[in-house]
C-alpha atoms as a PDB file:
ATOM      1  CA  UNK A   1     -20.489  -1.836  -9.306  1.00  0.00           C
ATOM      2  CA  UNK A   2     -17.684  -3.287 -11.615  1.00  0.00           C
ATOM      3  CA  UNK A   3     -17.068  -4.869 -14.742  1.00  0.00           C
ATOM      4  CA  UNK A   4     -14.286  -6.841 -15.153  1.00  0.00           C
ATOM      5  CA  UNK A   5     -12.615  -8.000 -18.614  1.00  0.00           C
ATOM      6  CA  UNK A   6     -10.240 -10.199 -18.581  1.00  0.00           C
ATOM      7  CA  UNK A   7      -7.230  -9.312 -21.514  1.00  0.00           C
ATOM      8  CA  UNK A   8      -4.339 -11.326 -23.383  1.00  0.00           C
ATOM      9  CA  UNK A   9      -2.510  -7.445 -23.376  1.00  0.00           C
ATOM     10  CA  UNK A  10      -3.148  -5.251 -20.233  1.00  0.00           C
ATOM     11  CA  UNK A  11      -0.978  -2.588 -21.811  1.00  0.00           C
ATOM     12  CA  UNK A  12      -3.023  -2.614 -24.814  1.00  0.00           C
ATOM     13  CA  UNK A  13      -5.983  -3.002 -23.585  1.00  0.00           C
ATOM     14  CA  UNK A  14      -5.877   0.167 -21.154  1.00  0.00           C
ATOM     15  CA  UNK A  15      -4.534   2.310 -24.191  1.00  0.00           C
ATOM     16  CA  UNK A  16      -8.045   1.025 -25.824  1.00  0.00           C
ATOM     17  CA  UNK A  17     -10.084   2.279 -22.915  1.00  0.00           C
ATOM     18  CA  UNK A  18      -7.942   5.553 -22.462  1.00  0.00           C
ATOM     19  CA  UNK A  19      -8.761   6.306 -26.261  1.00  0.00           C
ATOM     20  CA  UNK A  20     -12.709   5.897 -25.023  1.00  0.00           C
ATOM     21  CA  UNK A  21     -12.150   8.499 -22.068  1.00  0.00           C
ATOM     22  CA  UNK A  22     -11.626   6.090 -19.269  1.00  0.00           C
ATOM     23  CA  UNK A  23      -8.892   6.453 -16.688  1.00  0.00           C
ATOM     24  CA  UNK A  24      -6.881   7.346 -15.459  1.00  0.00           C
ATOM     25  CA  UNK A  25      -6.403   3.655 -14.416  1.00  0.00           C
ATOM     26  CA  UNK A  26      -4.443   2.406 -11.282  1.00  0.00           C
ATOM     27  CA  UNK A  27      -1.861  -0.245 -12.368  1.00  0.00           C
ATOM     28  CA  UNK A  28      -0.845  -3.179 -10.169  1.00  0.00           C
ATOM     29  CA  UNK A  29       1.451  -5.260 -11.344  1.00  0.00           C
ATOM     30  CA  UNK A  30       1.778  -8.995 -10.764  1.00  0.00           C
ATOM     31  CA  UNK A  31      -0.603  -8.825  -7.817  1.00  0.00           C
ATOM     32  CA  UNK A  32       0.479 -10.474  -4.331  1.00  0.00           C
ATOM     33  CA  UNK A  33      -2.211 -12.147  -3.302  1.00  0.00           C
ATOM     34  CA  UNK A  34      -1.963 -14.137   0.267  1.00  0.00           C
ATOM     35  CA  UNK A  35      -4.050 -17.125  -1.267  1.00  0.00           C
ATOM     36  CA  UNK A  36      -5.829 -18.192  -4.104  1.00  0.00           C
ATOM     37  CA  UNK A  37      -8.248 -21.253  -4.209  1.00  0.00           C
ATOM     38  CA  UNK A  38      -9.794 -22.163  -7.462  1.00  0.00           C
ATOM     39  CA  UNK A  39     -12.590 -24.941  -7.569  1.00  0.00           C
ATOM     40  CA  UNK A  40     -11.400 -25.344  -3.765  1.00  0.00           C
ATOM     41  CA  UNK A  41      -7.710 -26.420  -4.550  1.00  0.00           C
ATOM     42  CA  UNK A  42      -4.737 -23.714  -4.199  1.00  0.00           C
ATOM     43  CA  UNK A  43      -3.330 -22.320  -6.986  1.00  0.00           C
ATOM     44  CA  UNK A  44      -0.965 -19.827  -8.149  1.00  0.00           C
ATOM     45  CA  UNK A  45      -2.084 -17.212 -10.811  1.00  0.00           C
ATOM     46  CA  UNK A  46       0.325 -14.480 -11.593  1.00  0.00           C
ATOM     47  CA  UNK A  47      -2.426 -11.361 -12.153  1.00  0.00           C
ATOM     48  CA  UNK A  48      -1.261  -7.906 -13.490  1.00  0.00           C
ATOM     49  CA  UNK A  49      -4.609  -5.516 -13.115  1.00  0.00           C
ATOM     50  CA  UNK A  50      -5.533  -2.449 -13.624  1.00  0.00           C
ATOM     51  CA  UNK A  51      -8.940  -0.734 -12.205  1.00  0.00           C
ATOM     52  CA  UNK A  52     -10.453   2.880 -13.152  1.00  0.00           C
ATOM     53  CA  UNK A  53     -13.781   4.176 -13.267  1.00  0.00           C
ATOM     54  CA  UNK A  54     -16.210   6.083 -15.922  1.00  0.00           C
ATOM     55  CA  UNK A  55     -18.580   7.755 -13.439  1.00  0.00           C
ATOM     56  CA  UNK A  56     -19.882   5.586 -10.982  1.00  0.00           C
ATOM     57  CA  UNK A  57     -18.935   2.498 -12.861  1.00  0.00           C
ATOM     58  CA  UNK A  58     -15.233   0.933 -12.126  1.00  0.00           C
ATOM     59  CA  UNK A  59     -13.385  -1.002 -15.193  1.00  0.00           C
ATOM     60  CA  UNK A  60     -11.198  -3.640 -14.118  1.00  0.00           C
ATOM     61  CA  UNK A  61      -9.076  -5.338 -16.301  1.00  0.00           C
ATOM     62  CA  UNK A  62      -6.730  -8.431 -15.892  1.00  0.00           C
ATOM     63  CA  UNK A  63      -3.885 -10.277 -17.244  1.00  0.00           C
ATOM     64  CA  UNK A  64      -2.901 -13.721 -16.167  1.00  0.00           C
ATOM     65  CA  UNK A  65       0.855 -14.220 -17.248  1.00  0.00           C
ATOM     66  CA  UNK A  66       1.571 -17.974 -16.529  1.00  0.00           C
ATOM     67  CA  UNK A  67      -0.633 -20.993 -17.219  1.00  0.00           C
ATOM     68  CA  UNK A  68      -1.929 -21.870 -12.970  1.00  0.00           C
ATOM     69  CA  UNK A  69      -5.650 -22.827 -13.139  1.00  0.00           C
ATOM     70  CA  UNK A  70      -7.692 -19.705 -12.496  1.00  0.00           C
ATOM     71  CA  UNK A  71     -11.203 -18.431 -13.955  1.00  0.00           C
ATOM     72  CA  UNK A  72      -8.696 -16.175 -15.411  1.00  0.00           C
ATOM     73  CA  UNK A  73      -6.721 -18.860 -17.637  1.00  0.00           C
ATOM     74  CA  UNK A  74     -10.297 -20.733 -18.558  1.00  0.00           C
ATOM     75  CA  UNK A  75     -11.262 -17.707 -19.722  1.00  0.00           C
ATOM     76  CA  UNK A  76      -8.725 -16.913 -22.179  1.00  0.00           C
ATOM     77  CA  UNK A  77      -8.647 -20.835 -23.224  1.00  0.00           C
ATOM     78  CA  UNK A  78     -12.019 -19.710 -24.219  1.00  0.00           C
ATOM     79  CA  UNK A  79     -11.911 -16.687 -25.580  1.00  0.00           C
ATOM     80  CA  UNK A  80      -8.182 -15.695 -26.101  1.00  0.00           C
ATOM     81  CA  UNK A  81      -9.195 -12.158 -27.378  1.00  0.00           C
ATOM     82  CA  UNK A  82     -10.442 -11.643 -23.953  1.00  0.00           C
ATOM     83  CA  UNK A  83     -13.681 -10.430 -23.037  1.00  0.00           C
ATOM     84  CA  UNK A  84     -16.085  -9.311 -20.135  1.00  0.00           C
ATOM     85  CA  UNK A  85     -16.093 -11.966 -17.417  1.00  0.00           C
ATOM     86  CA  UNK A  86     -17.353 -10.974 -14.162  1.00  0.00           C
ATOM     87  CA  UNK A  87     -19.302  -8.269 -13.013  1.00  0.00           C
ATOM     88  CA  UNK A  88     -18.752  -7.376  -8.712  1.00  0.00           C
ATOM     89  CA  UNK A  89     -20.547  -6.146  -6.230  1.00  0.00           C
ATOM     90  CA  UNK A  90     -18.672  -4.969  -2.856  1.00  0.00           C
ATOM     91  CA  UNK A  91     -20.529  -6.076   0.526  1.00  0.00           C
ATOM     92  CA  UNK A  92     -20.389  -4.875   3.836  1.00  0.00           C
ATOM     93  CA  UNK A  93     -21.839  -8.131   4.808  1.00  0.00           C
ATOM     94  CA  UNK A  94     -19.755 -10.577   3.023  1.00  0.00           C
ATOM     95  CA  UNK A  95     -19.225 -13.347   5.820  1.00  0.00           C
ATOM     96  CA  UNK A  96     -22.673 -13.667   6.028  1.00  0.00           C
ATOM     97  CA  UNK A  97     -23.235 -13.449   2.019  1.00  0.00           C
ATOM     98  CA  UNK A  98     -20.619 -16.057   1.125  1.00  0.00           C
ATOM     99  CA  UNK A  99     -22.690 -18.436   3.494  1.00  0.00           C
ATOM    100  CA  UNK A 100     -26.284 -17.552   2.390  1.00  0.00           C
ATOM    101  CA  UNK A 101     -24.980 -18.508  -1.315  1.00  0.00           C
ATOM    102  CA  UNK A 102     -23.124 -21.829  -0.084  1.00  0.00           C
ATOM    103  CA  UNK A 103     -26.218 -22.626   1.851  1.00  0.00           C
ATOM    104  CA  UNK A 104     -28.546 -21.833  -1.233  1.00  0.00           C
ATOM    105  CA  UNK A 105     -25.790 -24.547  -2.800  1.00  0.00           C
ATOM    106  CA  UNK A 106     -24.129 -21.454  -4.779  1.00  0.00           C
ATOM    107  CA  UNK A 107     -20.981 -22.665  -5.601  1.00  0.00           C
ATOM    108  CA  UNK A 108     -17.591 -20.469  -4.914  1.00  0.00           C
ATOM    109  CA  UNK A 109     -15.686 -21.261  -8.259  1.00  0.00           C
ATOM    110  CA  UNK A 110     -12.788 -19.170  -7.071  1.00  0.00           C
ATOM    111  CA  UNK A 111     -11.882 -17.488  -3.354  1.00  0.00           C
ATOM    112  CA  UNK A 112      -8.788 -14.853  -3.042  1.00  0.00           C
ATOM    113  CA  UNK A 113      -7.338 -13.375   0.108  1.00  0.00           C
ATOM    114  CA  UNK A 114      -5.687 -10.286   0.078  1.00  0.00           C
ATOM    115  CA  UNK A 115      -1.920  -9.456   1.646  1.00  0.00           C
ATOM    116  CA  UNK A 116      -3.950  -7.132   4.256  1.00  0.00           C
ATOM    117  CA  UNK A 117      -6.458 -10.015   4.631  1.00  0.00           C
ATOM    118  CA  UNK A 118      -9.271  -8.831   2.743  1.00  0.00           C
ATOM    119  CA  UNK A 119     -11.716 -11.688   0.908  1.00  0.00           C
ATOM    120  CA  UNK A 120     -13.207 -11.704  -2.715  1.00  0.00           C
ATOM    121  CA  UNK A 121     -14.871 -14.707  -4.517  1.00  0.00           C
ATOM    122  CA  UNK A 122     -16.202 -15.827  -7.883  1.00  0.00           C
ATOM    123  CA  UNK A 123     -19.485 -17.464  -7.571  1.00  0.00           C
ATOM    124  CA  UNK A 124     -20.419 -20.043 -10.447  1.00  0.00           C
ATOM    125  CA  UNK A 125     -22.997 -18.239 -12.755  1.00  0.00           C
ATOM    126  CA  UNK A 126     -24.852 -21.346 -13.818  1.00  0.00           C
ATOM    127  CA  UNK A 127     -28.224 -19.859 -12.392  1.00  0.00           C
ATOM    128  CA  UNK A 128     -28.139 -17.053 -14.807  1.00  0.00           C
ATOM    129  CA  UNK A 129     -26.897 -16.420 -18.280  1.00  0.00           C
ATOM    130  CA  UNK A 130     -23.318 -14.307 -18.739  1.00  0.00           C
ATOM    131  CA  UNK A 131     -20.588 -13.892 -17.157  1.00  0.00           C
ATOM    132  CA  UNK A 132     -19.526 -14.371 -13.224  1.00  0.00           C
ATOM    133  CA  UNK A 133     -20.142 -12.303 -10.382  1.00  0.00           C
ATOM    134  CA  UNK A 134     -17.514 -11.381  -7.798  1.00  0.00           C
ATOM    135  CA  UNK A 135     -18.119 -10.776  -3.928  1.00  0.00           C
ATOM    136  CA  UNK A 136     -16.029  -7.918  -2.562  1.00  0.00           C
ATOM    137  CA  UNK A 137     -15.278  -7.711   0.994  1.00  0.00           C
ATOM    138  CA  UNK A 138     -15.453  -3.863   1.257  1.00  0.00           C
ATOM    139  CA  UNK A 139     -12.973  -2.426   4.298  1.00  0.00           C
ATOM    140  CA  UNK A 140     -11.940   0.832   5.057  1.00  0.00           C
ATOM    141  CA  UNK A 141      -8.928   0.880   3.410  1.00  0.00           C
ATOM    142  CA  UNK A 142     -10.486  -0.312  -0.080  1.00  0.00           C
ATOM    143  CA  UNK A 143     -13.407   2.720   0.263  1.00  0.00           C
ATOM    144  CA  UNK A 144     -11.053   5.293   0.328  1.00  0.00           C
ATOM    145  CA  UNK A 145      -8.852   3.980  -2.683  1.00  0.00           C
ATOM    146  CA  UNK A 146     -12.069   3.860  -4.987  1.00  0.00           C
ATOM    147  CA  UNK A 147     -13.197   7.019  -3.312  1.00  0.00           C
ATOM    148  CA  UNK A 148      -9.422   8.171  -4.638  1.00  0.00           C
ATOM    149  CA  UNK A 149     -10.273   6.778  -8.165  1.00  0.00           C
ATOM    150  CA  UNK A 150     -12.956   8.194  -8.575  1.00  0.00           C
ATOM    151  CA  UNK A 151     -12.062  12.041  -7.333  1.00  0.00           C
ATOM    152  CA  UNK A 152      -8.872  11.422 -10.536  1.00  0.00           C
ATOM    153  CA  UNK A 153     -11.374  10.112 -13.197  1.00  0.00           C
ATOM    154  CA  UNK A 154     -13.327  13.383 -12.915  1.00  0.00           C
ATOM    155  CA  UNK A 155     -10.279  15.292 -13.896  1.00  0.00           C
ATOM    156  CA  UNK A 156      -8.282  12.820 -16.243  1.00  0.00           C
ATOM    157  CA  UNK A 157      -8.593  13.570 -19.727  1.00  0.00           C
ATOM    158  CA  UNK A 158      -7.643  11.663 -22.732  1.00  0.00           C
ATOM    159  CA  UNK A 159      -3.585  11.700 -22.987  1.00  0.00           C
ATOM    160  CA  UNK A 160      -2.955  12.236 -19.457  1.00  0.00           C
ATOM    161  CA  UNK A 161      -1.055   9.939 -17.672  1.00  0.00           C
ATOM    162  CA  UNK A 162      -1.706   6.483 -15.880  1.00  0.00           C
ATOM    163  CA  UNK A 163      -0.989   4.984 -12.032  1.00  0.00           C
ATOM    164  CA  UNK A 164       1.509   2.599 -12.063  1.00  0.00           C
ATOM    165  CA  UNK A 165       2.177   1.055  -8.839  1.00  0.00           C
ATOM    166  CA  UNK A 166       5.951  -0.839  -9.081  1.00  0.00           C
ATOM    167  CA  UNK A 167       6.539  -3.940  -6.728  1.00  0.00           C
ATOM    168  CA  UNK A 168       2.545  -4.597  -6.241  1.00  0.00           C
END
């Protein structure tokens, strides 16, 4: 399970959750992403993220640097202090997912595809009060770099270092 918060100040707002315990968290910067749709038309966000976990619970948290139309950018238009705005769940089954919800007339707000091909989507959260859920495509490769995570946030104390990953 995740929560996700999206930030105006990824910098400072890992420093806040360091100072609550959390971390250490992985840092990709500006994101590649293969393709982003957003209310089914492309689009461009340029995403900095970072992603750590407090037990069993990962913390992601983004920063959209330009202005491309994204659930990211209405968010902050929003609430420009940031805030929680999805929760995620990661599926083995997410083919099959993404079509129950469209069938169910669920609407995809937002679809990504990975560099390595991987899917995630936003689905629109008028059914239920707060914030968005995400649909993670789980793979192989994704498993063991949570499992990784979470094996470092059992050891990471308060002042010790972060994961920045350069050319993400």
């Amino acid at each position: 399970m995740q929560i996700a918060f999206i930030v105006p100040n990824l910098h400072k707002a890992i420093s806040h959750w360091n100072s609550l315990g959390v971390g250490p968290f992985l840092c990709l910067p500006h994101l590649e992403l293969a393709e982003v749709k957003y209310q089914g038309l492309q689009t461009s966000p340029d995403i900095s993220l970072a992603i750590a976990y407090q037990g069993g619970m990962q913390i992601e948290l983004i920063e959209q640097h330009n202005d491309a139309e994204s659930i990211y950018s209405d968010f902050l238009k929003d609430h420009p202090e940031g805030g929680m705005q999805h929760s995620a769940i990661v599926s083995n089954q997410y083919q099959e997912l993404v079509a129950q919800l469209t069938h169910a007339g669920i609407a995809i707000v937002q679809s990504i595809t990975t560099i390595d091909g991987s899917h995630a989507c936003y689905i629109a959260s008028d059914l239920h009060p707060g914030g968005m859920i995400e649909i993670i495509e789980n793979t192989e490769a994704m498993s063991l770099l949570f499992d990784d995570l979470k094996c470092c946030a059992t050891s990471w104390k308060i002042g010790d270092n972060n994961i920045n990953v350069e050319g993400s």
